[in-house]
Structure formats: structure tokens, C-alpha cells
Protein backbone atom coordinates (compact mmCIF):
# COMPACT_ATOMS: atom_id res chain seq x y z
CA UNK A 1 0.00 0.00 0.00
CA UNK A 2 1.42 3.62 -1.05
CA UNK A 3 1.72 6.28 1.22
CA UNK A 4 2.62 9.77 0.69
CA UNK A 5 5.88 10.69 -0.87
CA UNK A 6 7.34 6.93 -0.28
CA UNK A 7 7.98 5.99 -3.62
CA UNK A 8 11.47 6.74 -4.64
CA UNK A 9 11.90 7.86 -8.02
CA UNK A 10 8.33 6.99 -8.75
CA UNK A 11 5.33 9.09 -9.24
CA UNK A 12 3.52 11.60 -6.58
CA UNK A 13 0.19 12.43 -7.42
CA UNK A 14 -1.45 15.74 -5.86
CA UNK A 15 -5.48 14.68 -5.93
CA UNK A 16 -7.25 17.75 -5.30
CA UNK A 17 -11.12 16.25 -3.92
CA UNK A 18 -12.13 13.24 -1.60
CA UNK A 19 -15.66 13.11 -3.25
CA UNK A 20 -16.59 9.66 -5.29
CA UNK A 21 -14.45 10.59 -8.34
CA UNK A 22 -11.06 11.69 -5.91
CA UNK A 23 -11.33 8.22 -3.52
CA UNK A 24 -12.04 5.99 -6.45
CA UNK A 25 -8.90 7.46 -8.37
CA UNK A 26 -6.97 7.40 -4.94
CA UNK A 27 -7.66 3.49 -4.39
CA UNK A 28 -7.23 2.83 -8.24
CA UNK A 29 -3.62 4.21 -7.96
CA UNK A 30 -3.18 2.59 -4.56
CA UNK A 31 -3.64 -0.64 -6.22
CA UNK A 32 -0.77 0.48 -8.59
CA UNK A 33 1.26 1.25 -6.03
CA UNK A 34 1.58 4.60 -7.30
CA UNK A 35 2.05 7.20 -4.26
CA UNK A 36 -0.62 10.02 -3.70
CA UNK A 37 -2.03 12.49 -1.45
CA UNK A 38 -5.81 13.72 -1.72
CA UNK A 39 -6.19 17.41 -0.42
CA UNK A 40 -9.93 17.93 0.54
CA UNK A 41 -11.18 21.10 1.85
CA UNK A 42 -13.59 19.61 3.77
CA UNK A 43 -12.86 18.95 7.63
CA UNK A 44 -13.43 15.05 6.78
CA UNK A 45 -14.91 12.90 4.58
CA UNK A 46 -18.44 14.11 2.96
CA UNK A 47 -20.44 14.11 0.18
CA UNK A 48 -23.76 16.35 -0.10
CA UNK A 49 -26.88 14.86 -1.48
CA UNK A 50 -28.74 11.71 -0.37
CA UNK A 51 -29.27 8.90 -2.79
CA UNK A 52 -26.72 7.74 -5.54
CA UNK A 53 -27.19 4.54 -8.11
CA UNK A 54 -24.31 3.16 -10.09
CA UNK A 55 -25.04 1.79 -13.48
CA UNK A 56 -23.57 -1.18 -14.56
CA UNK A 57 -20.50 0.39 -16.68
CA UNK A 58 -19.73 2.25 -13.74
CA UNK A 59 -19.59 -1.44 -11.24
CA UNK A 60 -17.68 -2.58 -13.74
CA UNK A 61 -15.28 -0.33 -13.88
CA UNK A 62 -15.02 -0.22 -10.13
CA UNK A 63 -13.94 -3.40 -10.67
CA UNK A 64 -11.08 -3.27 -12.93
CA UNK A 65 -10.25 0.15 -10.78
CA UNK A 66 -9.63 -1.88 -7.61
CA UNK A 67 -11.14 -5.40 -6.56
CA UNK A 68 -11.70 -3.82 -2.97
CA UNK A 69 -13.91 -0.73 -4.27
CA UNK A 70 -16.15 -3.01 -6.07
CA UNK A 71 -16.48 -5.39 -2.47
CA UNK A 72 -17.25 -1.84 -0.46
CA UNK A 73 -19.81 -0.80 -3.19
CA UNK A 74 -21.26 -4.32 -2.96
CA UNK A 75 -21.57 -3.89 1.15
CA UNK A 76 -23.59 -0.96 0.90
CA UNK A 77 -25.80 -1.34 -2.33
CA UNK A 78 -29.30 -1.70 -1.48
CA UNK A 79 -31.35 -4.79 -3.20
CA UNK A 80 -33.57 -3.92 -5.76
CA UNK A 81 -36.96 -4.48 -5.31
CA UNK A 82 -36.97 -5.03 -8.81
CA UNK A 83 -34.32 -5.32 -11.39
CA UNK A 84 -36.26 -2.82 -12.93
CA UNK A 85 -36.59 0.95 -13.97
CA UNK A 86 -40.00 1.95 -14.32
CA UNK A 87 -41.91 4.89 -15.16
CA UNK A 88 -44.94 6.33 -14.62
CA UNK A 89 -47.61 9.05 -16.53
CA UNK A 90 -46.82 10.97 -12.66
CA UNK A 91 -49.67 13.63 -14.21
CA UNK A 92 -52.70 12.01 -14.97
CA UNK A 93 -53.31 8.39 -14.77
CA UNK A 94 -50.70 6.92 -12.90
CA UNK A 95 -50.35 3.92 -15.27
CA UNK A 96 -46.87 2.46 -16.36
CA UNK A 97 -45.48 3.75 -19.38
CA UNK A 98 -42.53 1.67 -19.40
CA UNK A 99 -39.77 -0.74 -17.73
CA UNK A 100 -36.11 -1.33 -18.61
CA UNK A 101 -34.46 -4.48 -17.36
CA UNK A 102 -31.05 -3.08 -15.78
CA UNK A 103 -30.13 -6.63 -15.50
CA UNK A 104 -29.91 -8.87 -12.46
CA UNK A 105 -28.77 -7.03 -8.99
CA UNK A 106 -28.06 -4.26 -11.44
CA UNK A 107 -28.19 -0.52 -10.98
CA UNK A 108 -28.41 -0.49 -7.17
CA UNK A 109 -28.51 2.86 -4.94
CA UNK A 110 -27.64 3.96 -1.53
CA UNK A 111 -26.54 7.03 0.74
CA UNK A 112 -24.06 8.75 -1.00
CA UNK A 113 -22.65 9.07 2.37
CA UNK A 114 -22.67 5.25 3.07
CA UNK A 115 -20.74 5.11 -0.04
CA UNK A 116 -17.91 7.33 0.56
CA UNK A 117 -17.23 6.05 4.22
CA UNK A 118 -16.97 2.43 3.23
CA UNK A 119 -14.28 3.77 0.51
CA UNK A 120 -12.32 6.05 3.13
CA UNK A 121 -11.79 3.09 5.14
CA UNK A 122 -10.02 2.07 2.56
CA UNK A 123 -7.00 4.85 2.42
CA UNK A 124 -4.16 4.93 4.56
CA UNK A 125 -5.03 8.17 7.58
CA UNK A 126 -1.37 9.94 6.21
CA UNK A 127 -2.71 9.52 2.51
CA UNK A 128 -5.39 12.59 2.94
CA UNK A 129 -4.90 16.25 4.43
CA UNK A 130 -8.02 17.68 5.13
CA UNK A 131 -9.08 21.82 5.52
CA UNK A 132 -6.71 22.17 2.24
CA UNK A 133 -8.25 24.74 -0.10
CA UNK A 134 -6.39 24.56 -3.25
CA UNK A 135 -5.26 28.93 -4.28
CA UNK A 136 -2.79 28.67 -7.12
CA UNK A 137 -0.27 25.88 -8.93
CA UNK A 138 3.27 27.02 -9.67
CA UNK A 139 6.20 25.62 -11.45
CA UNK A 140 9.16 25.08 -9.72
CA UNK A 141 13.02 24.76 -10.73
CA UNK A 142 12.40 20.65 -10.87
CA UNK A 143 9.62 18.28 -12.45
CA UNK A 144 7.57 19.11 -9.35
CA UNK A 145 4.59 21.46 -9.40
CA UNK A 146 4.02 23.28 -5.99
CA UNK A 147 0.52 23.62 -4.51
CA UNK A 148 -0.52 26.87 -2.52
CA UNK A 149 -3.28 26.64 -0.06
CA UNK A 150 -5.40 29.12 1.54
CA UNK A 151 -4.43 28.81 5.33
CA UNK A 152 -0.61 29.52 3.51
CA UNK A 153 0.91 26.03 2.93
CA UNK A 154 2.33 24.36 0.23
CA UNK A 155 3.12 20.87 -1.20
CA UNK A 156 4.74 19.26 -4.30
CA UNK A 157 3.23 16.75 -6.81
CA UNK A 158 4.32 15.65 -10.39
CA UNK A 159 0.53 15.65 -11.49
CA UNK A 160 -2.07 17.55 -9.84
CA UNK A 161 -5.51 16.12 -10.71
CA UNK A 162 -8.82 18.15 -10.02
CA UNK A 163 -11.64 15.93 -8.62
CA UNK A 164 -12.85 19.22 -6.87
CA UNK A 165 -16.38 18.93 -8.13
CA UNK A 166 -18.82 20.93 -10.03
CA UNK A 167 -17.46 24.43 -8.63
CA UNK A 168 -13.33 23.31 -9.03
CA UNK A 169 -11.32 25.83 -8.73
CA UNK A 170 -8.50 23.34 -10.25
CA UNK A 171 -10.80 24.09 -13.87
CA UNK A 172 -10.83 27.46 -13.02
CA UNK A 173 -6.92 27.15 -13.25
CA UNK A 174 -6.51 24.78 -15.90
CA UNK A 175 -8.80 26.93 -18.31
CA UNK A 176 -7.16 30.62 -17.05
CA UNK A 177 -4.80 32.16 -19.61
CA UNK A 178 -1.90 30.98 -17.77
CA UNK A 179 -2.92 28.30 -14.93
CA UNK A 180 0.96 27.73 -14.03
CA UNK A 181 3.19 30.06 -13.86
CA UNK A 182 6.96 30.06 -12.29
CA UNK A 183 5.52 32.80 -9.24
CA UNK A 184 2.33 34.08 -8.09
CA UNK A 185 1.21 37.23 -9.41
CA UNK A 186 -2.46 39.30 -8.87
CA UNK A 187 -2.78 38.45 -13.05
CA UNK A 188 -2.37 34.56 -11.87
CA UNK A 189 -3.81 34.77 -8.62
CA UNK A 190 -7.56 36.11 -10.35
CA UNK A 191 -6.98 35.16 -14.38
CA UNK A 192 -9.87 36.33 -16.86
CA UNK A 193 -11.83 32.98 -17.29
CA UNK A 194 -13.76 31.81 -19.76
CA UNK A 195 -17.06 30.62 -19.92
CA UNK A 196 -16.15 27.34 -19.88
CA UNK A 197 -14.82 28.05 -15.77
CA UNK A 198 -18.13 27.80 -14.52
CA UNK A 199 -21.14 25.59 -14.91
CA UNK A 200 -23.91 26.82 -16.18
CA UNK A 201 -28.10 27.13 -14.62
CA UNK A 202 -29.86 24.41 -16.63
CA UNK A 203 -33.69 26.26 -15.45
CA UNK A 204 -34.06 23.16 -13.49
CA UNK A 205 -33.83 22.91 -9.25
CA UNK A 206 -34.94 20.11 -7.19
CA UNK A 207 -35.61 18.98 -3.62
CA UNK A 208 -34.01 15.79 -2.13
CA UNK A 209 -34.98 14.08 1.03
CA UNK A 210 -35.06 10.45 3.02
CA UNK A 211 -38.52 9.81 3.84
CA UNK A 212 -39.08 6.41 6.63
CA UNK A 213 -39.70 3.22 4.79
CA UNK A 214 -42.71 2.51 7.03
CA UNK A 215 -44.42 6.00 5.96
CA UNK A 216 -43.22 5.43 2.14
CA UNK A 217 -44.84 1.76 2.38
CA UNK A 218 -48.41 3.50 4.04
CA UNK A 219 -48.59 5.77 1.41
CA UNK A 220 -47.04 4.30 -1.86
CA UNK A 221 -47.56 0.43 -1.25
CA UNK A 222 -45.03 -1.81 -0.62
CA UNK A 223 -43.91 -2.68 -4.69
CA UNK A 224 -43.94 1.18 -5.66
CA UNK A 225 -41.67 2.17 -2.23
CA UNK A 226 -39.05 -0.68 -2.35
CA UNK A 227 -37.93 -0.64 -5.80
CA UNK A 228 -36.98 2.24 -8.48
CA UNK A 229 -39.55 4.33 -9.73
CA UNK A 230 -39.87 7.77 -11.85
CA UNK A 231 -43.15 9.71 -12.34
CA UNK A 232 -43.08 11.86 -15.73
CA UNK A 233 -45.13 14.52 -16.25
CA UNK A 234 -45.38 18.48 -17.56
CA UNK A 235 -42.55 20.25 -16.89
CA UNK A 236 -41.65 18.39 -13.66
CA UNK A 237 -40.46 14.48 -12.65
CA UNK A 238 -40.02 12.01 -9.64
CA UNK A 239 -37.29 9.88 -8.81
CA UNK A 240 -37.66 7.44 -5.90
CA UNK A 241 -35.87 4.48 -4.66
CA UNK A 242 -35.40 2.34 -1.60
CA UNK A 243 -31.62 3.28 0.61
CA UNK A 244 -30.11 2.39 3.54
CA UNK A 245 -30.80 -1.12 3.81
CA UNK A 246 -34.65 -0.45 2.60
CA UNK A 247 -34.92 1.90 5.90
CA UNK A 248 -35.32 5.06 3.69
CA UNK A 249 -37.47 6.05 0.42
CA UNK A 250 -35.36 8.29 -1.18
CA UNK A 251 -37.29 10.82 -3.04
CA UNK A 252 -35.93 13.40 -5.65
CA UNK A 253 -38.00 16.13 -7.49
CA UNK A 254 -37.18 18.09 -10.43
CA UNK A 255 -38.94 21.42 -11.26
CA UNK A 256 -38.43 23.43 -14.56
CA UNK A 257 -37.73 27.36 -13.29
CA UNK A 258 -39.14 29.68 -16.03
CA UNK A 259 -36.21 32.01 -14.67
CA UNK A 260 -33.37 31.35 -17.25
CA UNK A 261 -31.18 32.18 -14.14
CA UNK A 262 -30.97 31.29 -10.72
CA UNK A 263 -31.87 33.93 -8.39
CA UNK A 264 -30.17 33.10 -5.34
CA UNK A 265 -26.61 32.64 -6.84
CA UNK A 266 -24.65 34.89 -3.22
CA UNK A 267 -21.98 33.68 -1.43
CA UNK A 268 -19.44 32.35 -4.00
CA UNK A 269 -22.27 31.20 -6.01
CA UNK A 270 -24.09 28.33 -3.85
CA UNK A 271 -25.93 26.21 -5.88
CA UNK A 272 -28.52 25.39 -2.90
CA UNK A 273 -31.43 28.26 -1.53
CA UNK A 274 -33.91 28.24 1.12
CA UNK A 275 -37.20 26.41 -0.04
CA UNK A 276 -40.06 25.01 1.42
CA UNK A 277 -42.33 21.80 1.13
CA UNK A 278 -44.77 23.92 -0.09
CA UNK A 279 -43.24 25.25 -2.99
CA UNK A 280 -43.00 21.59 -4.10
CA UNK A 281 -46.55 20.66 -2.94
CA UNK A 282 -47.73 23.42 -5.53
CA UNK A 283 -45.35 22.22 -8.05
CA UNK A 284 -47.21 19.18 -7.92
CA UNK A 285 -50.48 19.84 -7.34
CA UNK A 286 -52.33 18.55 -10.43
CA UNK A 287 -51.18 15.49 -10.71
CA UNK A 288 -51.95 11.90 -9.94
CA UNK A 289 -52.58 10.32 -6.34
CA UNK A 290 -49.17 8.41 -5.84
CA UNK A 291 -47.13 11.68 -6.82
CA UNK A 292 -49.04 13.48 -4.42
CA UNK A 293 -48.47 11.38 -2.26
CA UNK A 294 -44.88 10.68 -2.70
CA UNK A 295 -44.33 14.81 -2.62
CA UNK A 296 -46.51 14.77 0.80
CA UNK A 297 -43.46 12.61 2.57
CA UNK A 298 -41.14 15.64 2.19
CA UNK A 299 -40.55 16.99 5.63
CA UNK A 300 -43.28 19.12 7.49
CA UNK A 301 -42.49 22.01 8.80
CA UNK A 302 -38.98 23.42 8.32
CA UNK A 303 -37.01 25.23 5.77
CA UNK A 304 -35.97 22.52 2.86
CA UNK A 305 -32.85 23.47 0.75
CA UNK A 306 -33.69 23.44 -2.59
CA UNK A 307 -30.77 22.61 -5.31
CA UNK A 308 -30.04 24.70 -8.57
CA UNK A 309 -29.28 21.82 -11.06
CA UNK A 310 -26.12 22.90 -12.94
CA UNK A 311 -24.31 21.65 -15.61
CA UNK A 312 -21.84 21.97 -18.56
CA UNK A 313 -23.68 21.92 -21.51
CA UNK A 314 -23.70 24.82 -22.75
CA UNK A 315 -20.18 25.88 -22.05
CA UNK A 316 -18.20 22.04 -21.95
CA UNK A 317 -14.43 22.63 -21.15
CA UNK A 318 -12.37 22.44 -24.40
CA UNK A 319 -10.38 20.25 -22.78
CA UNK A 320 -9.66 18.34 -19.67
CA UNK A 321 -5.76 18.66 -19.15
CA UNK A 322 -3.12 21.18 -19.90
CA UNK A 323 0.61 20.23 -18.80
CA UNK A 324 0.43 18.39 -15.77
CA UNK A 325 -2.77 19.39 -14.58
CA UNK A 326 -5.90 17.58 -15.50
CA UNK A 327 -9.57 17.22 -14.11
CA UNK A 328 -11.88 14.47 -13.93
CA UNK A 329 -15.86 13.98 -12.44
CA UNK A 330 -17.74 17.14 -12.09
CA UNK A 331 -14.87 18.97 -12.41
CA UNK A 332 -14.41 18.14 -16.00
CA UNK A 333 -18.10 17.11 -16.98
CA UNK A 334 -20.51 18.22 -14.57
CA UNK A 335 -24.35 17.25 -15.59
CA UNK A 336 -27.49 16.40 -14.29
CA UNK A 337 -29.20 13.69 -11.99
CA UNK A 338 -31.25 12.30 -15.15
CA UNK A 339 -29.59 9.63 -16.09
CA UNK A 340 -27.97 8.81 -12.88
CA UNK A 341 -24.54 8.88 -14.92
CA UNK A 342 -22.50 11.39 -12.98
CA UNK A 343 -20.85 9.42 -10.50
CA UNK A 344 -20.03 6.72 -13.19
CA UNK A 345 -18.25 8.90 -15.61
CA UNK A 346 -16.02 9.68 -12.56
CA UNK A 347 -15.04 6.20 -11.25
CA UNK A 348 -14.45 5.42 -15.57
CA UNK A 349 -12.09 8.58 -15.52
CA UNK A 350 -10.61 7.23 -12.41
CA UNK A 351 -10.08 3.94 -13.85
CA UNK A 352 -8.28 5.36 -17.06
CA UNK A 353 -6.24 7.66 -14.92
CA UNK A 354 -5.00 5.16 -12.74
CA UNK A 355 -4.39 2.79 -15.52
CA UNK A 356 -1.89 5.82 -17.30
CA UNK A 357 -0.42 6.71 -14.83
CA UNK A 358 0.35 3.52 -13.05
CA UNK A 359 1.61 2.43 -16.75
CA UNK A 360 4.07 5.76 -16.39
CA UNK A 361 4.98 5.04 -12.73
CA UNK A 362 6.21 1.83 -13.62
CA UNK A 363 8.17 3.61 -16.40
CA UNK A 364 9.88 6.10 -14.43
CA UNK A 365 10.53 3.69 -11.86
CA UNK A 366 12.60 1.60 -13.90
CA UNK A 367 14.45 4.59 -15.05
CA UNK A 368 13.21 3.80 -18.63
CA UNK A 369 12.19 7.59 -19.74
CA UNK A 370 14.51 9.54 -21.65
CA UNK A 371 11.92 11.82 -22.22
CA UNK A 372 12.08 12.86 -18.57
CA UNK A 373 9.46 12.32 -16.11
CA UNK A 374 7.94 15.59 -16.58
CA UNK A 375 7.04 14.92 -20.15
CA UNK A 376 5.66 10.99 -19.68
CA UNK A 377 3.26 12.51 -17.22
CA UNK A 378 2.13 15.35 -19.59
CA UNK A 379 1.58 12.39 -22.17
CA UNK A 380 -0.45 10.45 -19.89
CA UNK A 381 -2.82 13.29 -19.09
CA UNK A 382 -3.27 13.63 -22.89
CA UNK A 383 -4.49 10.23 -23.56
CA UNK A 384 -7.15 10.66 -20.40
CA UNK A 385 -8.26 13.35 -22.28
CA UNK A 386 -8.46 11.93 -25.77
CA UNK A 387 -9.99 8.89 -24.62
CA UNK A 388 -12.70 10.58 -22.12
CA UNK A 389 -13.75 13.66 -23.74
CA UNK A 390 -15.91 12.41 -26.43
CA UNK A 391 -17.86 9.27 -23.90
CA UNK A 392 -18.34 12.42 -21.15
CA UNK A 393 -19.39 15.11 -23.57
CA UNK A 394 -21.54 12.73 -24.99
CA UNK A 395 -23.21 11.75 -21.55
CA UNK A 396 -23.77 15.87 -20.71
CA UNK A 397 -26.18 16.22 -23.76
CA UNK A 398 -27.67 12.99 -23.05
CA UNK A 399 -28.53 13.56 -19.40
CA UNK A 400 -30.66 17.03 -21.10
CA UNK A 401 -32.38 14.98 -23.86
CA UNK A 402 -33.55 12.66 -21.05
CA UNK A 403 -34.73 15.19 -18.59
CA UNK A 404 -36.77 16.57 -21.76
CA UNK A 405 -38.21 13.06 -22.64
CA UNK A 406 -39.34 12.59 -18.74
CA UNK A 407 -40.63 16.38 -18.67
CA UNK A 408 -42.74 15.90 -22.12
CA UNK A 409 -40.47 18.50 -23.86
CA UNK A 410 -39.53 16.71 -26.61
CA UNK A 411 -41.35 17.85 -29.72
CA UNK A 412 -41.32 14.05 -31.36
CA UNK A 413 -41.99 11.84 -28.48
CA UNK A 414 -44.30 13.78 -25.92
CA UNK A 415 -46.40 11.96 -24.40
CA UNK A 416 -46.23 8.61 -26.29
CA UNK A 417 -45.05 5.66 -24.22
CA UNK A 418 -43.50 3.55 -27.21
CA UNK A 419 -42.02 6.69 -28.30
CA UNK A 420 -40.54 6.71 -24.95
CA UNK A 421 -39.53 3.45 -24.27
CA UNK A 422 -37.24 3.07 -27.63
CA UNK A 423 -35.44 6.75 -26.21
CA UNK A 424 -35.04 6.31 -23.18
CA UNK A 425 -33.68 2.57 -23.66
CA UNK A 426 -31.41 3.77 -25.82
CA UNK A 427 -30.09 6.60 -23.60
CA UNK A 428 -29.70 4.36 -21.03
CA UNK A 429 -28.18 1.93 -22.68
CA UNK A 430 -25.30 3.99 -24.82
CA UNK A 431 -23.73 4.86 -21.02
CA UNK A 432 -24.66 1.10 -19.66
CA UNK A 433 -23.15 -0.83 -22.65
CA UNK A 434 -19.95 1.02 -22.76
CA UNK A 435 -16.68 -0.85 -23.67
CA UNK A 436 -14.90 -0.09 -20.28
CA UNK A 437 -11.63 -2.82 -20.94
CA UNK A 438 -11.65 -1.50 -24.74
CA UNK A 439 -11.32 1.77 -23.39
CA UNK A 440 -8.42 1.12 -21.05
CA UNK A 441 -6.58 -0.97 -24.25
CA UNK A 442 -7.02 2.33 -25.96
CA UNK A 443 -5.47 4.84 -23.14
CA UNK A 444 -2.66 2.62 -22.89
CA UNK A 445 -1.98 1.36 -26.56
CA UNK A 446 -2.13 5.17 -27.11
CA UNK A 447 0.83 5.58 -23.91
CA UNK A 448 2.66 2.28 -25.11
CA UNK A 449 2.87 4.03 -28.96
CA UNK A 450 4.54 6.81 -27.67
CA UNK A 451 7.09 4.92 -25.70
């Protein structure tokens, strides 16, 4: 097991993020025995949001990632119900519209939280510096890149690699005019960025919460409350599936905002406002019985937050490394919940990551790089790129096309369930059939060419 800056001549990887996408790449490189530290601003360990599914790409690149993420996953999946995704005219009639096999034991949720705990366990306590807010990247007179931090520290890396989430300031550096520079200066310090910096309001906000099982079974019925559901329907949808060991419903509900921005973007633009249940009961209020219903096992009275639903869409980074500095997750490809695809595209960055630069570790370990260290790693980063943009770009526009289809906004399906069923299916099923081992003989036939 690597530790921090144990490694001899080998690698040291700087991951910025100890969300899903930074602990997956952390254990994938562990398993490489490729030395890292993860740098979370965070006093600990957290991830915001409740529920989380993985599809089945995404368990099976956990998988080839690490044999011990897969086994964590496995521990705190939740059992289906059903092996089945099925949804539901929410509006009017409350009749089935359609179901897609996700295979057997496939697709399962749980607490996000759950999640990330049962994959801390799994790094070394001297691997991870928490209350680390990544400022600026600088050169220095060696291969190393040196990290500044907020509270005034420093530390050195060959790679740095942004897992910082939707908001990353690591893209805000990689996509500045100059995101390294030998010294920090005020141009460096606050760069003119590009669209492309920031994510982007996608007139969509939603409210997440954990309702009881034993309420969600009084009101829904036991099938409807234990396995996954979704409730389509006029410029609105519900998501709900069974979590923590079938103790919790969790329940997710997307609203279309007729305001093209969001109106409470303060504080270093928060993506999360002050809302109430009954903002979401009126939301809902024409529809059918069981959305109702699902909607009245929000939490009475208190203050909900409500969640802008960002993405980047409409401004996609042009790229997703630069030098030595790369992102990955949100922080390259943020989208929407709508195809439950996020956290996937992550752990499959993660995967191809570790896979280069284990592949260059091993390289510069055996002293077998003429090229120098410094450029081997900027050739990794490259293939991640060329081999993930396209597959994640791909997923952004998809996640839209499928909120559209669930929110009757598509101009040639509607409201028609075969319609429906042959999109959706094949949405799902372009992220769910994806080549994951041809996609790791690419990133490193494209590393071995070069060699």
C-alpha cells in the first residue's frame, strides 16, 4: 500500500477532492502502487446529497479500478426491489409507461454518504490532508509542481488532478490564460476565465430528502416504495428508490424554473437556496394520487434546501488537461441527476487515470524515460483526455435529452409511451453498454505508442 511521498523515483500524485471521483482514483492508484495524497477542503470525509445509483459500466469499472472498491460498493448497495426501472404518466393516470431491465442485482442505490465512508476506510489516515483549499499551482526549478493553499501552505506533486467537483477551482486554473506560472502574481492569482470556468443554470432545481420506509410503504404500497420508480409529467419528474438497507425512500423532485437564471446565486455562487415543502406541494399539485403522495413525505415544517441543477452543456471545457494538470468527475463534466450517470463517468475517468499513470509510474521507476518524467506525465494526461472527452461530452447532452423526454419537452416523443420506451432505452443503454476494458486498451496502446 502507497503512502505519501514513499515511492522513490516513482510518481507523486497531488489529488485535489475526496468526493466519489477523488477516492475511487486514490484506491485505483493505490492498487498500482503509485504514491498520492488527496487534499480535501472539507474537515473530513463528505459528500452532499442523499441517494446515488451506479449503473452497470460504472460497477464494472469499479472493478477493474480496484477489486476492494467493487467489495465496499457491494456492502452498501441496497437490493432492488426489482431489477427494474420503471416509469410512470406521474400527471394524470398513474399507469406504467414503461420498464427497462437493468439486468440482475443491477443498478443499485444507496446514501451517497454510506458510499464514501466504506471507501475512506479504505486509504491509509497519512494519505489525505483535510481543511486544504487549493489557491494557485506554480512551477518550480524541478519536475515538481508546488501547490498553494489558503491557510498559507504548500506541497509538491508531479501531477495535480482536479476531482474538486462541479465548482473546481483546479478548472478554473486549468482553463485561465496561464494556470501555471513560475511565481504568483495578482494576473495569476484572479486570471480572466472563460465561460467554460463555470457551470452553467440548466432552469431546473430540485428537492431531495429520506422519507421512513414505514411512511413510504403506508402511502405508496409496498412494490412502488421498495424498488426504483420515476413519475413523468409536464414540466416536472419524480425519482424514488429504496436506501439504507430499505430503511429510507429516497425521493428526488425536479422542477423546470421559467427564470433562465438562478436567483439566489450569493456567497461564492451556492448552488442550494432556502425552499419550502410547499413550494413543491404546488409544483405538484395537479397530478396523480401516488405523486401526491410521494411529494406529501417531504418533511413538514422546516425550511428545505432546494438545489439549482447545474451543468456543462452549454459551455463544456475544451479540454480536460493542460501540462500536468488535468480534471476528472464534475470537475471536467458536470451534468445532471437524469440519467444517474455522474458518478459513473467519474469512477471510468478514475479507472483510465490510474491505468496511465500507473503504466508511467512503472516507467519512471525503472528509469526507462529519456523523455524525462515531466514529459511521460504530460503524455499520460493527454491520452485521459483523448480517450474521455468524447464518452463524457456525450453523456452531458444525453442527461438534457432525457430530462426533456421525462418532462414531455420533446417535440417528437411527448407523451407517447413507445415513443418513450425506444429513447429512453437507448439513452440508457449507450452509457450502460460502454466498452470499459476496450477503453483502457485504448489509453494505454495510445501511452505504449509513444514509448
Amino acid at each position: 500500500m502507497s503512502s505519501p511521498e514513499t515511492s522513490g523515483d516513482g510518481l507523486h500524485i497531488a489529488i485535489v477532492g475526496a468526493g466519489i471521483t477523488g477516492i475511487n482514483l486514490a484506491l485505483g492508484l493505490q492498487a498500482r502502487n503509485v504514491s498520492y495524497t488527496i487534499y480535501e477542503r472539507s474537515p473530513g470525509f463528505r459528500e452532499i446529497g442523499a441517494g446515488i445509483g451506479f449503473s452497470p459500466n460504472a460497477e464494472r469499472a469499479m472493478s477493474s479500478l480496484n477489486l476492494e472498491v467493487f467489495a465496499a460498493y457491494r456492502r452498501i448497495a441496497n437490493a432492488n426491489g426489482e431489477d427494474y426501472f420503471q416509469w410512470v404518466d406521474g400527471h394524470k393516470t398513474g399507469e406504467l409507461i414503461f420498464k427497462l431491465h437493468v439486468g440482475k442485482d443491477g443498478f443499485q442505490g444507496g446514501l451517497r454518504s454510506a458510499f464514501l465512508e466504506e471507501w475512506a476506510k479504505l486509504i491509509p489516515p497519512n494519505a489525505v490532508q483535510f481543511n486544504k483549499h487549493l489557491d494557485t499551482i506554480t512551477k518550480l526549478d524541478s519536475p515538481k509542481l508546488l501547490l498553494h493553499f489558503k491557510d498559507g501552505t504548500t506541497a509538491t506533486a508531479d501531477a495535480v488532478i482536479g476531482c474538486d467537483g462541479i465548482r473546481s477551482r483546479v478548472r478554473q486554473l486549468l482553463l485561465s490564460p496561464s494556470p501555471i506560472s513560475s511565481s504568483i502574481t495578482r494576473n495569476n492569482m484572479n486570471p480572466k476565465l472563460p465561460p467554460s470556468a463555470h457551470p452553467t443554470y440548466t432552469r431546473k432545481f430540485c428537492f431531495r430528502a429520506l422519507a421512513p420506509m414505514p411512511a413510504a410503504i403506508s402511502s405508496l404500497g409496498r412494490a412502488k416504495a421498495t424498488t426504483r420508480f420515476m413519475y413523468n409529467g409536464p414540466g416536472a419528474h419524480l425519482i424514488t428508490y429504496p436506501v439504507g438497507n430499505s430503511t429510507l425512500l429516497n425521493i428526488l423532485a425536479v422542477i423546470s424554473d421559467p427564470n433562465p437564471v438562478w436567483p439566489h446565486q450569493h456567497a461564492q455562487g451556492r448552488h442550494t437556496a432556502p425552499g419550502t415543502k410547499a413550494e413543491a406541494v404546488a409544483a405538484f399539485s395537479g397530478w396523480c394520487d401516488t405523486a401526491r403522495a410521494i411529494v406529501s413525505l417531504l418533511p413538514d415544517g422546516e425550511e428545505m434546501d432546494k438545489w439549482g441543477v447545474f451543468d456543462m452543456a452549454e459551455h463544456p471545457a475544451p479540454y480536460y488537461a493542460r501540462g500536468r494538470v488535468c480534471v476528472a468527475g464534475d470537475a471536467a463534466h458536470a451534468t445532471g441527476p437524469h440519467l444517474g450517470a455522474g458518478g459513473g463517468m467519474g469512477i471510468e475517468d478514475a479507472l483510465v487515470l490510474a491505468e496511465v499513470l500507473g503504466k508511467v509510474d512503472g516507467r519512471v521507476k525503472r528509469g526507462d524515460t529519456a523523455e524525462g518524467k515531466g514529459a511521460v506525465v504530460e503524455r499520460a494526461l493527454e491520452v485521459y483526455n483523448e480517450v474521455r472527452y468524447a464518452r463524457t461530452q456525450e453523456v452531458v447532452q444525453s442527461t438534457r435529452a432525457a430530462c426533456d423526454l421525462f418532462q414531455w419537452r420533446d417535440p417528437e416523443v411527448g407523451r407517447d409511451p413507445e415513443r418513450f420506451g425506444r429513447e429512453i432505452m437507448e439513452q440508457f443503454h449507450r452509457v450502460w453498454k460502454y466498452d470499459i476494458d476496450g477503453m483502457v486498451e485504448e489509453a494505454l496502446a495510445k501511452l505504449d505508442a509513444d514509448a
